[in-house]
Protein backbone atom coordinates (compact mmCIF):
# COMPACT_ATOMS: atom_id res chain seq x y z
CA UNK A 1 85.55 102.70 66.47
CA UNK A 2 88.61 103.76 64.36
CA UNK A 3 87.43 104.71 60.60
CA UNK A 4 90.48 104.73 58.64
CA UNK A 5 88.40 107.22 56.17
CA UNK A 6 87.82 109.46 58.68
CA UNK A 7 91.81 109.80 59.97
CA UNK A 8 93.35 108.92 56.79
CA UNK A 9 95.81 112.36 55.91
CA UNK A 10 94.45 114.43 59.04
CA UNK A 11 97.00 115.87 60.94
CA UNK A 12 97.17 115.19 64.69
CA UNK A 13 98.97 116.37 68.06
CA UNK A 14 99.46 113.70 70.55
CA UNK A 15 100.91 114.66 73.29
CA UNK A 16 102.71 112.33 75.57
CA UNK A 17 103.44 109.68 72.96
CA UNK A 18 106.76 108.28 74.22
CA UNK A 19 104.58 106.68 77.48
CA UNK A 20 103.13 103.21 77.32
CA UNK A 21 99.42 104.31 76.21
CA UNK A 22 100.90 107.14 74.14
CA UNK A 23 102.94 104.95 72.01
CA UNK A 24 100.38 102.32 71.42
CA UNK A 25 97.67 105.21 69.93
CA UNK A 26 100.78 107.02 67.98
CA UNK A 27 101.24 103.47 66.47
CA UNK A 28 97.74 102.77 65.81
CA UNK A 29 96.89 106.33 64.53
CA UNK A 30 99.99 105.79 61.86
CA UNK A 31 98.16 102.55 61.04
CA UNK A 32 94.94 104.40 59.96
CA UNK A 33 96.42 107.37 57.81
CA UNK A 34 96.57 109.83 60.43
CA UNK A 35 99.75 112.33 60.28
CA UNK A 36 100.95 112.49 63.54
CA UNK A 37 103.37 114.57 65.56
CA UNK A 38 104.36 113.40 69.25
CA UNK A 39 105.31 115.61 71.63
CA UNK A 40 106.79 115.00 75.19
CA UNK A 41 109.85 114.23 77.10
CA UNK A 42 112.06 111.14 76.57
CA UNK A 43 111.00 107.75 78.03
CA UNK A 44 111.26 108.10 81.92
CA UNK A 45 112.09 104.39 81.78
CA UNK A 46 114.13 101.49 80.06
CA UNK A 47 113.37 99.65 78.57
CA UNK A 48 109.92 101.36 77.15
CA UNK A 49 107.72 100.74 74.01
CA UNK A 50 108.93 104.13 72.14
CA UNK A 51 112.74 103.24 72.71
CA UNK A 52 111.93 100.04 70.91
CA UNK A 53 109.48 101.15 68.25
CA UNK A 54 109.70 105.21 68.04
CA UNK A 55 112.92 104.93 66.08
CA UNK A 56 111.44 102.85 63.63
CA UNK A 57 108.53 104.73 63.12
CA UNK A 58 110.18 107.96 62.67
CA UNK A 59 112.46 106.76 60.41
CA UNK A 60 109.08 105.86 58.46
CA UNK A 61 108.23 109.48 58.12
CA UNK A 62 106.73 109.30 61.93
CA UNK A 63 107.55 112.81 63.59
CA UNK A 64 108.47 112.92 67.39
CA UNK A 65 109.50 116.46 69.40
CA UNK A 66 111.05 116.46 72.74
CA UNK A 67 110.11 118.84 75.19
CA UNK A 68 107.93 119.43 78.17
CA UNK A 69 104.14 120.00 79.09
CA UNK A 70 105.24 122.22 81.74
CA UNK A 71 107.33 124.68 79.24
CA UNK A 72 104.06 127.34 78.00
CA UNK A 73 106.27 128.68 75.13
CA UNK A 74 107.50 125.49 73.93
CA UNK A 75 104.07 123.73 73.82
CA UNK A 76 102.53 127.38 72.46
CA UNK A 77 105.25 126.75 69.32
CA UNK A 78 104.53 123.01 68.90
CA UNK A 79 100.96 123.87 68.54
CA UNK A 80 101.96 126.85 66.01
CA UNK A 81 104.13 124.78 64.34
CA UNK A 82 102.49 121.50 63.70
CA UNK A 83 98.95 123.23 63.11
CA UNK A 84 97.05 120.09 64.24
CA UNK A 85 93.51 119.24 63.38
CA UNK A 86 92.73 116.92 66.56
CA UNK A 87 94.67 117.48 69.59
CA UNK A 88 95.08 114.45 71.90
CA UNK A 89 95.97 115.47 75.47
CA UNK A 90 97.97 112.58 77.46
CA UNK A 91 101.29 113.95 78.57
CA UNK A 92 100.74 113.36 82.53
CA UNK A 93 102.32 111.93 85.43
CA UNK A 94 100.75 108.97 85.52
CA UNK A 95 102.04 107.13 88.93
CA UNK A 96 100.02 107.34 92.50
CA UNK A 97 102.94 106.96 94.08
CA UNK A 98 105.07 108.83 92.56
CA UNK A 99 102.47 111.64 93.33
CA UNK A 100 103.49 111.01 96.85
CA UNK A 101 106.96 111.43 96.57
CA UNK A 102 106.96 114.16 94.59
CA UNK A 103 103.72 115.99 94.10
CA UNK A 104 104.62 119.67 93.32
CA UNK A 105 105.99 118.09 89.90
CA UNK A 106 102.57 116.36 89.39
CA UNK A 107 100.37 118.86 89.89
CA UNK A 108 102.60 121.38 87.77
CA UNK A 109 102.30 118.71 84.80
CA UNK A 110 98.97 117.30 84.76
CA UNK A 111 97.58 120.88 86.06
CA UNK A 112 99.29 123.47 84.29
CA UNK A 113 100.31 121.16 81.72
CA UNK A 114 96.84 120.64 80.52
CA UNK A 115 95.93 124.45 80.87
CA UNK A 116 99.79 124.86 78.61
CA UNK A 117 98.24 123.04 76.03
CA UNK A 118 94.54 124.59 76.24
CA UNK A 119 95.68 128.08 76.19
CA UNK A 120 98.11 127.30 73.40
CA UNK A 121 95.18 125.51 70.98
CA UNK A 122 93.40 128.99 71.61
CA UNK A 123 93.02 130.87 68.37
CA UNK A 124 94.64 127.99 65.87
CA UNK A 125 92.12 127.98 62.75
CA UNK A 126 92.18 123.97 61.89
CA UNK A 127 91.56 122.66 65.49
CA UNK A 128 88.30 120.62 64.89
CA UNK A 129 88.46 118.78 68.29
CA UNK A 130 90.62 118.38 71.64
CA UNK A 131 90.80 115.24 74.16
CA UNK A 132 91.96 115.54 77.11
CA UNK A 133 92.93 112.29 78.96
CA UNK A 134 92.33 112.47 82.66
CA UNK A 135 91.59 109.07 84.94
CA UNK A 136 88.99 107.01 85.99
CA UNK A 137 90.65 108.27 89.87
CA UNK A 138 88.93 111.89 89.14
CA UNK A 139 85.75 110.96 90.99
CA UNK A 140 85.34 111.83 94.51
CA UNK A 141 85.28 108.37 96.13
CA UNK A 142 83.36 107.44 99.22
CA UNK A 143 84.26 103.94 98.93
CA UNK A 144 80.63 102.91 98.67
CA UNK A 145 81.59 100.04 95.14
CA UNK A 146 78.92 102.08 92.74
CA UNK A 147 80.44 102.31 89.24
CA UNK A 148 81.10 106.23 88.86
CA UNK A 149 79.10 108.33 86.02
CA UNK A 150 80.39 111.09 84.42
CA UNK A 151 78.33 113.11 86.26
CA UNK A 152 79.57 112.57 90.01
CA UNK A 153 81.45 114.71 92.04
CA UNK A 154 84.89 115.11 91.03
CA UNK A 155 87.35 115.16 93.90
CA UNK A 156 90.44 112.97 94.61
CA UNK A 157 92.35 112.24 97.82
CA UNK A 158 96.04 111.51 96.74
CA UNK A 159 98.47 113.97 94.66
CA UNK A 160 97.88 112.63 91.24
CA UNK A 161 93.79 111.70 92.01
CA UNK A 162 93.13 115.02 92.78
CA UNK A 163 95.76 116.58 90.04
CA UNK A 164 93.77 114.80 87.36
CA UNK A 165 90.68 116.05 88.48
CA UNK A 166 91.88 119.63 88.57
CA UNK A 167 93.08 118.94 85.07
CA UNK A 168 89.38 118.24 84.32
CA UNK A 169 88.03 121.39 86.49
CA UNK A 170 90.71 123.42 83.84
CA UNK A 171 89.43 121.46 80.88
CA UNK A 172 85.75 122.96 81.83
CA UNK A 173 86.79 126.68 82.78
CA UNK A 174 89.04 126.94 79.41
CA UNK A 175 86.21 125.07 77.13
CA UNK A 176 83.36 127.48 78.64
CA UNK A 177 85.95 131.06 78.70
CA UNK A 178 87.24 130.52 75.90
CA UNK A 179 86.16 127.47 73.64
CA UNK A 180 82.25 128.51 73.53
CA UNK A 181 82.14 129.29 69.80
CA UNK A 182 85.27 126.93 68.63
CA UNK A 183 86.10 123.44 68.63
CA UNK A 184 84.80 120.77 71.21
CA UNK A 185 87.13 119.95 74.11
CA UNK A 186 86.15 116.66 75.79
CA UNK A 187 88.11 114.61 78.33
CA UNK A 188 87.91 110.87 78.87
CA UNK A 189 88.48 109.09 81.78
CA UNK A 190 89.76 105.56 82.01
CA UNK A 191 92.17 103.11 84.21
CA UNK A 192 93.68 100.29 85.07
CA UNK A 193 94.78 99.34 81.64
CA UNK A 194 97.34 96.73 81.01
CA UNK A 195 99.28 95.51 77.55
CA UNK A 196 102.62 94.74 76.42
CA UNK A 197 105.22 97.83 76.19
CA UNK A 198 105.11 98.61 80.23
CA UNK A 199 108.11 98.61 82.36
CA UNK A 200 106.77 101.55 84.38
CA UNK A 201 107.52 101.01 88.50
CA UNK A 202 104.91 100.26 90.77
CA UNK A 203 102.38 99.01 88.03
CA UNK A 204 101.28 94.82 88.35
CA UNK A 205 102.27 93.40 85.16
CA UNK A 206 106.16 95.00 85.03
CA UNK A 207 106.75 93.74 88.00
CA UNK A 208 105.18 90.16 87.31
CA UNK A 209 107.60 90.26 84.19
CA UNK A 210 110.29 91.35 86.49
CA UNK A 211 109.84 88.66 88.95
CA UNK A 212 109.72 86.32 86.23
CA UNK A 213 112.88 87.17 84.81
CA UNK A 214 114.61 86.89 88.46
CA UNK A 215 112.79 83.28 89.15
CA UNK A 216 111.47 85.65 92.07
CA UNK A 217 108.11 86.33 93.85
CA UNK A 218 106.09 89.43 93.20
CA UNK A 219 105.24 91.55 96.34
CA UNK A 220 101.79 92.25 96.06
CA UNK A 221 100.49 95.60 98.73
CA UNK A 222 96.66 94.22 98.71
CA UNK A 223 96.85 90.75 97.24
CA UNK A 224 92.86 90.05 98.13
CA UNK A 225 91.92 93.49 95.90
CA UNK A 226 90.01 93.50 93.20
CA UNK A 227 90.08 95.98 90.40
CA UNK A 228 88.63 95.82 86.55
CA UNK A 229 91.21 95.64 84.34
CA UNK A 230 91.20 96.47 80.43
CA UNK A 231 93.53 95.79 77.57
CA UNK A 232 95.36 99.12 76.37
CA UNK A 233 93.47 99.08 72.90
CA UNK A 234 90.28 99.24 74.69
CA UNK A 235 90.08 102.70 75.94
CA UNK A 236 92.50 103.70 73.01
CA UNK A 237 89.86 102.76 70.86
CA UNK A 238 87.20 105.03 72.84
CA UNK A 239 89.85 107.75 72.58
CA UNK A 240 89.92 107.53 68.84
CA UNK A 241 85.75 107.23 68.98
CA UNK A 242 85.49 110.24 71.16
CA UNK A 243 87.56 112.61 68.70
CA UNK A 244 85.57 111.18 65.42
CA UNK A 245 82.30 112.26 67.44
CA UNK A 246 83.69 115.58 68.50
CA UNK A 247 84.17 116.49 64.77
CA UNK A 248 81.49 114.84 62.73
CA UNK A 249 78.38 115.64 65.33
CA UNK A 250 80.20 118.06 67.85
CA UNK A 251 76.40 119.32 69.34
CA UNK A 252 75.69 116.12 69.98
CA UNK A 253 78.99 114.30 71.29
CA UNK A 254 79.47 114.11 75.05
CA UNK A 255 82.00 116.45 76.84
CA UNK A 256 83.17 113.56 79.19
CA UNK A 257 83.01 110.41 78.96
CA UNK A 258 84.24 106.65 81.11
CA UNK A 259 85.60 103.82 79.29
CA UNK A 260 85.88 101.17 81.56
CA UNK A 261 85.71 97.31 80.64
CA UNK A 262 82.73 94.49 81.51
CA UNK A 263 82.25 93.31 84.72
CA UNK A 264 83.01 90.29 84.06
CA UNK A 265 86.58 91.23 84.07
CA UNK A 266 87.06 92.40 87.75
CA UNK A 267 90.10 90.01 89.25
CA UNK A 268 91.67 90.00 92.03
CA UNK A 269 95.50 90.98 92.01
CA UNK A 270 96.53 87.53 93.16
CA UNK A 271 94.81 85.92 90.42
CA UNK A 272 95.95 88.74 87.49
CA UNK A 273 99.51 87.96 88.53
CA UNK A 274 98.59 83.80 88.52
CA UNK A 275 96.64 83.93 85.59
CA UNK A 276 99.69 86.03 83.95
CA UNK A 277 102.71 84.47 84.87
CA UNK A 278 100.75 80.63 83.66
CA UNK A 279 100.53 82.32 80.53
CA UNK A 280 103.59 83.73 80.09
CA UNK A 281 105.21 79.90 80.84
CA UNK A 282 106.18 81.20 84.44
CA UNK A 283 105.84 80.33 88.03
CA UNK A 284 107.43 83.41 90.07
CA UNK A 285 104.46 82.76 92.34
CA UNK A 286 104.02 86.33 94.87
CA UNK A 287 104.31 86.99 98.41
CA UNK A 288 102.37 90.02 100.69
CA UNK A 289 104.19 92.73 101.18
CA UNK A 290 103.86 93.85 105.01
CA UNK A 291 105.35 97.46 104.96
CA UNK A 292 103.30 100.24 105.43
CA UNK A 293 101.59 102.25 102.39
CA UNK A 294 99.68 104.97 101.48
CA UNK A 295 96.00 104.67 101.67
CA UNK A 296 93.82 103.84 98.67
CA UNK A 297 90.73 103.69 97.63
CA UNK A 298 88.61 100.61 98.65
CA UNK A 299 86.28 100.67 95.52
CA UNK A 300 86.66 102.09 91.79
CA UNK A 301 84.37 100.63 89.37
CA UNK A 302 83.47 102.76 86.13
CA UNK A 303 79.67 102.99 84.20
CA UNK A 304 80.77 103.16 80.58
CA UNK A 305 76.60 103.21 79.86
CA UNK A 306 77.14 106.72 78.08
CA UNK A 307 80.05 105.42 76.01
CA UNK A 308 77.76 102.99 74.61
CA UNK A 309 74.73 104.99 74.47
CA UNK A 310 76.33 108.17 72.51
CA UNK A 311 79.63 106.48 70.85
CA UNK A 312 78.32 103.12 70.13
CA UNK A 313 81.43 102.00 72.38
CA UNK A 314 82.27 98.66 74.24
CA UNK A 315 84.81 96.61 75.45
CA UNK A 316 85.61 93.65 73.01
CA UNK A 317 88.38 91.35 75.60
CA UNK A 318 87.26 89.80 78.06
CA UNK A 319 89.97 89.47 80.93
CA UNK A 320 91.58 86.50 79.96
CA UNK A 321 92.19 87.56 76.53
CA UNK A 322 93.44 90.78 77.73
CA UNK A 323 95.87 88.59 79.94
CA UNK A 324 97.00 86.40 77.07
CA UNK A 325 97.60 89.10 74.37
CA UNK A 326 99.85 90.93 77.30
CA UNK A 327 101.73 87.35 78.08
CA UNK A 328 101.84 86.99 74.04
CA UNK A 329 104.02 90.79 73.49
CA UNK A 330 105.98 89.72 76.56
CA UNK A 331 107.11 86.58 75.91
CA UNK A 332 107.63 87.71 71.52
CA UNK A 333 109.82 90.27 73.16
CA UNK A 334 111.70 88.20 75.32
CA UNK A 335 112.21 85.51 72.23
CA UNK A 336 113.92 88.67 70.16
CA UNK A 337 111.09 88.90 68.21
CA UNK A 338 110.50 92.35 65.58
CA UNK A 339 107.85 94.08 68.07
CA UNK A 340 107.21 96.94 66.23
CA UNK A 341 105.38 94.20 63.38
CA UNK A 342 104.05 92.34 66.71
CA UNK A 343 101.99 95.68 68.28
CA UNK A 344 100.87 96.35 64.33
CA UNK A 345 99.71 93.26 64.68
CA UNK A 346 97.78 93.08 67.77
CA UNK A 347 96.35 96.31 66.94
CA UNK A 348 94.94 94.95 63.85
CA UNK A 349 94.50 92.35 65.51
CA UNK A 350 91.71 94.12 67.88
CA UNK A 351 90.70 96.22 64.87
CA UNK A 352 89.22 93.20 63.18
CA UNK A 353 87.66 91.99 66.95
CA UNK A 354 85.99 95.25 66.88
CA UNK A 355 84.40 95.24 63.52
CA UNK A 356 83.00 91.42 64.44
CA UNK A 357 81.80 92.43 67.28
CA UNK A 358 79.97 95.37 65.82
CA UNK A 359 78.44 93.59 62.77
CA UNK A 360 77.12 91.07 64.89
CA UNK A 361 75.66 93.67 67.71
CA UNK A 362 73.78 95.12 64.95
CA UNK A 363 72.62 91.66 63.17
CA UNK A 364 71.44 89.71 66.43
CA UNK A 365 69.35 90.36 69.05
CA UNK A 366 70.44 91.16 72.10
CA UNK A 367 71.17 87.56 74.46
CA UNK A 368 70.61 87.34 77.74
CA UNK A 369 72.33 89.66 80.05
CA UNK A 370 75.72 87.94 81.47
CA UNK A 371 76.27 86.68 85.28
CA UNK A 372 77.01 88.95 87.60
CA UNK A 373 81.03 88.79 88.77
CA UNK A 374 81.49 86.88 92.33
CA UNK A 375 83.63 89.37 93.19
CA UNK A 376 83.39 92.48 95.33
CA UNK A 377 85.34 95.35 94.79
CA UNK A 378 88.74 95.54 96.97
CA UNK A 379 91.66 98.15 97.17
CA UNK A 380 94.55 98.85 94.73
CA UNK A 381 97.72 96.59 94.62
């Protein structure tokens, strides 16, 4: 999923590295070779994962520019500048409710912001590939439980839903306009990710490690709902698979694509934040939370069928490991531990799952196919 061969001295654009998923790939695309520039705005929260590793890293000969999506000229010089060979798109807004409190600001950075970046890749000679990082929330969603394919109706009720899929609706007019005869543009559409690094509001595990540092419950919006949840590396590593196709069989390679974990690891929110916080040597138990909310979608289940067909892609954690490597990076980083050598390590860590897991795909039959999960399909927390 990540050939060190194949990264090893290209140059890359990542785009929103400072957030919780950016700095995880920047860290893991310094790991296999890659040279790397970051660009986006400062950590929107403290503490984050790039205010505790980014310095580091730079200092290493890691390179990191401020600025904003939104700003045309600014991202037109980065590109110019940095002449990348794969672009990887995930400067965003990322919250659903944030959306709703302010969603002129989310549509003018995950809209325009993407079509920023397109128009400025236009025209730059080494561009071999661009990936665009949208959400598995881009589907139209009828609330029937079927997992989404990529080719469904796009659509999206709330501010950032329906944001991300106009970002994909501008990925497909710029790659047909404009992108015919150049380099692949695909986008790639995962969710519900969790890992160590996140302090962002309004996500499940922050506020389990919140409550646990105030000896506090967690208020929980839909206790009962279920969701599948996915270490960070997991779609990272489809991210990374996705660009490696784009470049070394780009008539081939899909133009959008799901990564979305087993279905084995659908939980319930009660039980994430139970299963957590007995990990993590913690008992801030949770209570409901009775105020009114914005609605949310009942079901969102991904197929990653294509991913596996076309990428050779799969999820390696199941949900408990995904649990107890996020508990592990918590509770390292609450001891004072160096967590810049702790994330290296996870990530090659997962690096070394993934190879296993690959060999032995290709060495064994196929077993028998594995129970289906006893839960249904609930609403967001």
């Amino acid at each position: 999923m990540s050939d060190t061969g194949f990264w090893r001295g290209r140059r890359v654009l990542l785009t929103g590295h400072t957030g919780f998923k950016g700095t995880w790939l920047y860290l893991w695309l310094r790991s296999l070779g890659a040279e790397v520039a970051g660009y986006a705005l400062e950590p929107e929260f403290e503490p984050s994962l790039w205010s505790i590793v980014g310095d580091v890293v730079v200092g290493a000969g890691g390179r990191s520019i401020v600025g904003d999506i939104r700003d045309a000229g600014r991202v037109r010089g980065v590109v110019a500048d940095t002449q990348p060979q794969i672009v990887i798109h995930m400067a965003a807004q990322a919250l659903v409710r944030e959306s709703y409190r302010d969603p002129l600001a989310t549509y003018a950075t995950n809209v325009m912001g993407t079509a920023n970046l397109l128009e400025a890749c236009r025209g730059t000679p080494d561009i071999e590939c661009v990936v665009i990082v949208t959400s598995d929330k881009v589907y139209e969603n009828d609330g029937a439980g079927r997992p989404f394919v990529e080719e469904d109706r796009l659509g999206g009720h709330d501010p950032y839903s329906n944001s991300k899929a106009c970002a994909e609706l501008v990925t497909g007019s710029f790659r047909d306009s404009f992108f015919i005869n150049g380099p692949p543009i695909a986008s790639v559409r995962a969710g519900n990710v969790i890992g160590g690094g996140d302090w962002s509001p309004d996500r499940l595990i922050p506020d389990c490690v919140r409550a646990l540092k105030t000896g506090r419950p967690v208020t929980l919006r839909y206790p009962d709902a279920v969701r599948p949840w996915q270490h960070v590396l997991e779609p990272l590593s489809g991210y990374l698979a996705m660009a490696k196709a784009l470049v070394e069989t780009p008539k081939t390679a899909p133009r959008a694509v799901n990564f979305g974990p087993d279905p084995a690891s659908f939980c319930s929110v009660h039980g994430v934040v139970d299963a957590f916080s007995a990990r993590f040597d913690g008992k801030p138990g949770w209570e409901r939370d009775g105020a009114a909310h914005p609605a949310e979608a009942r079901a969102l289940t991904l197929s990653s069928n294509l991913a596996e067909r076309s990428l050779g892609w799969r999820p390696i954690l199941c949900i408990e490991e995904s649990l107890s490597w996020t508990a592990d990076w918590y509770r390292a980083h609450a001891m004072g531990e160096n967590m810049l050598t702790a994330s290296q390590a996870q990530i090659a860590r997962y690096q070394e799952r993934s190879l296993r897991a690959r060999t032995s795909n290709s060495a064994a039959p196929p077993g028998p196919p594995a129970p289906p999960s006893a839960v249904v399909p609930g609403r967001d927390r």
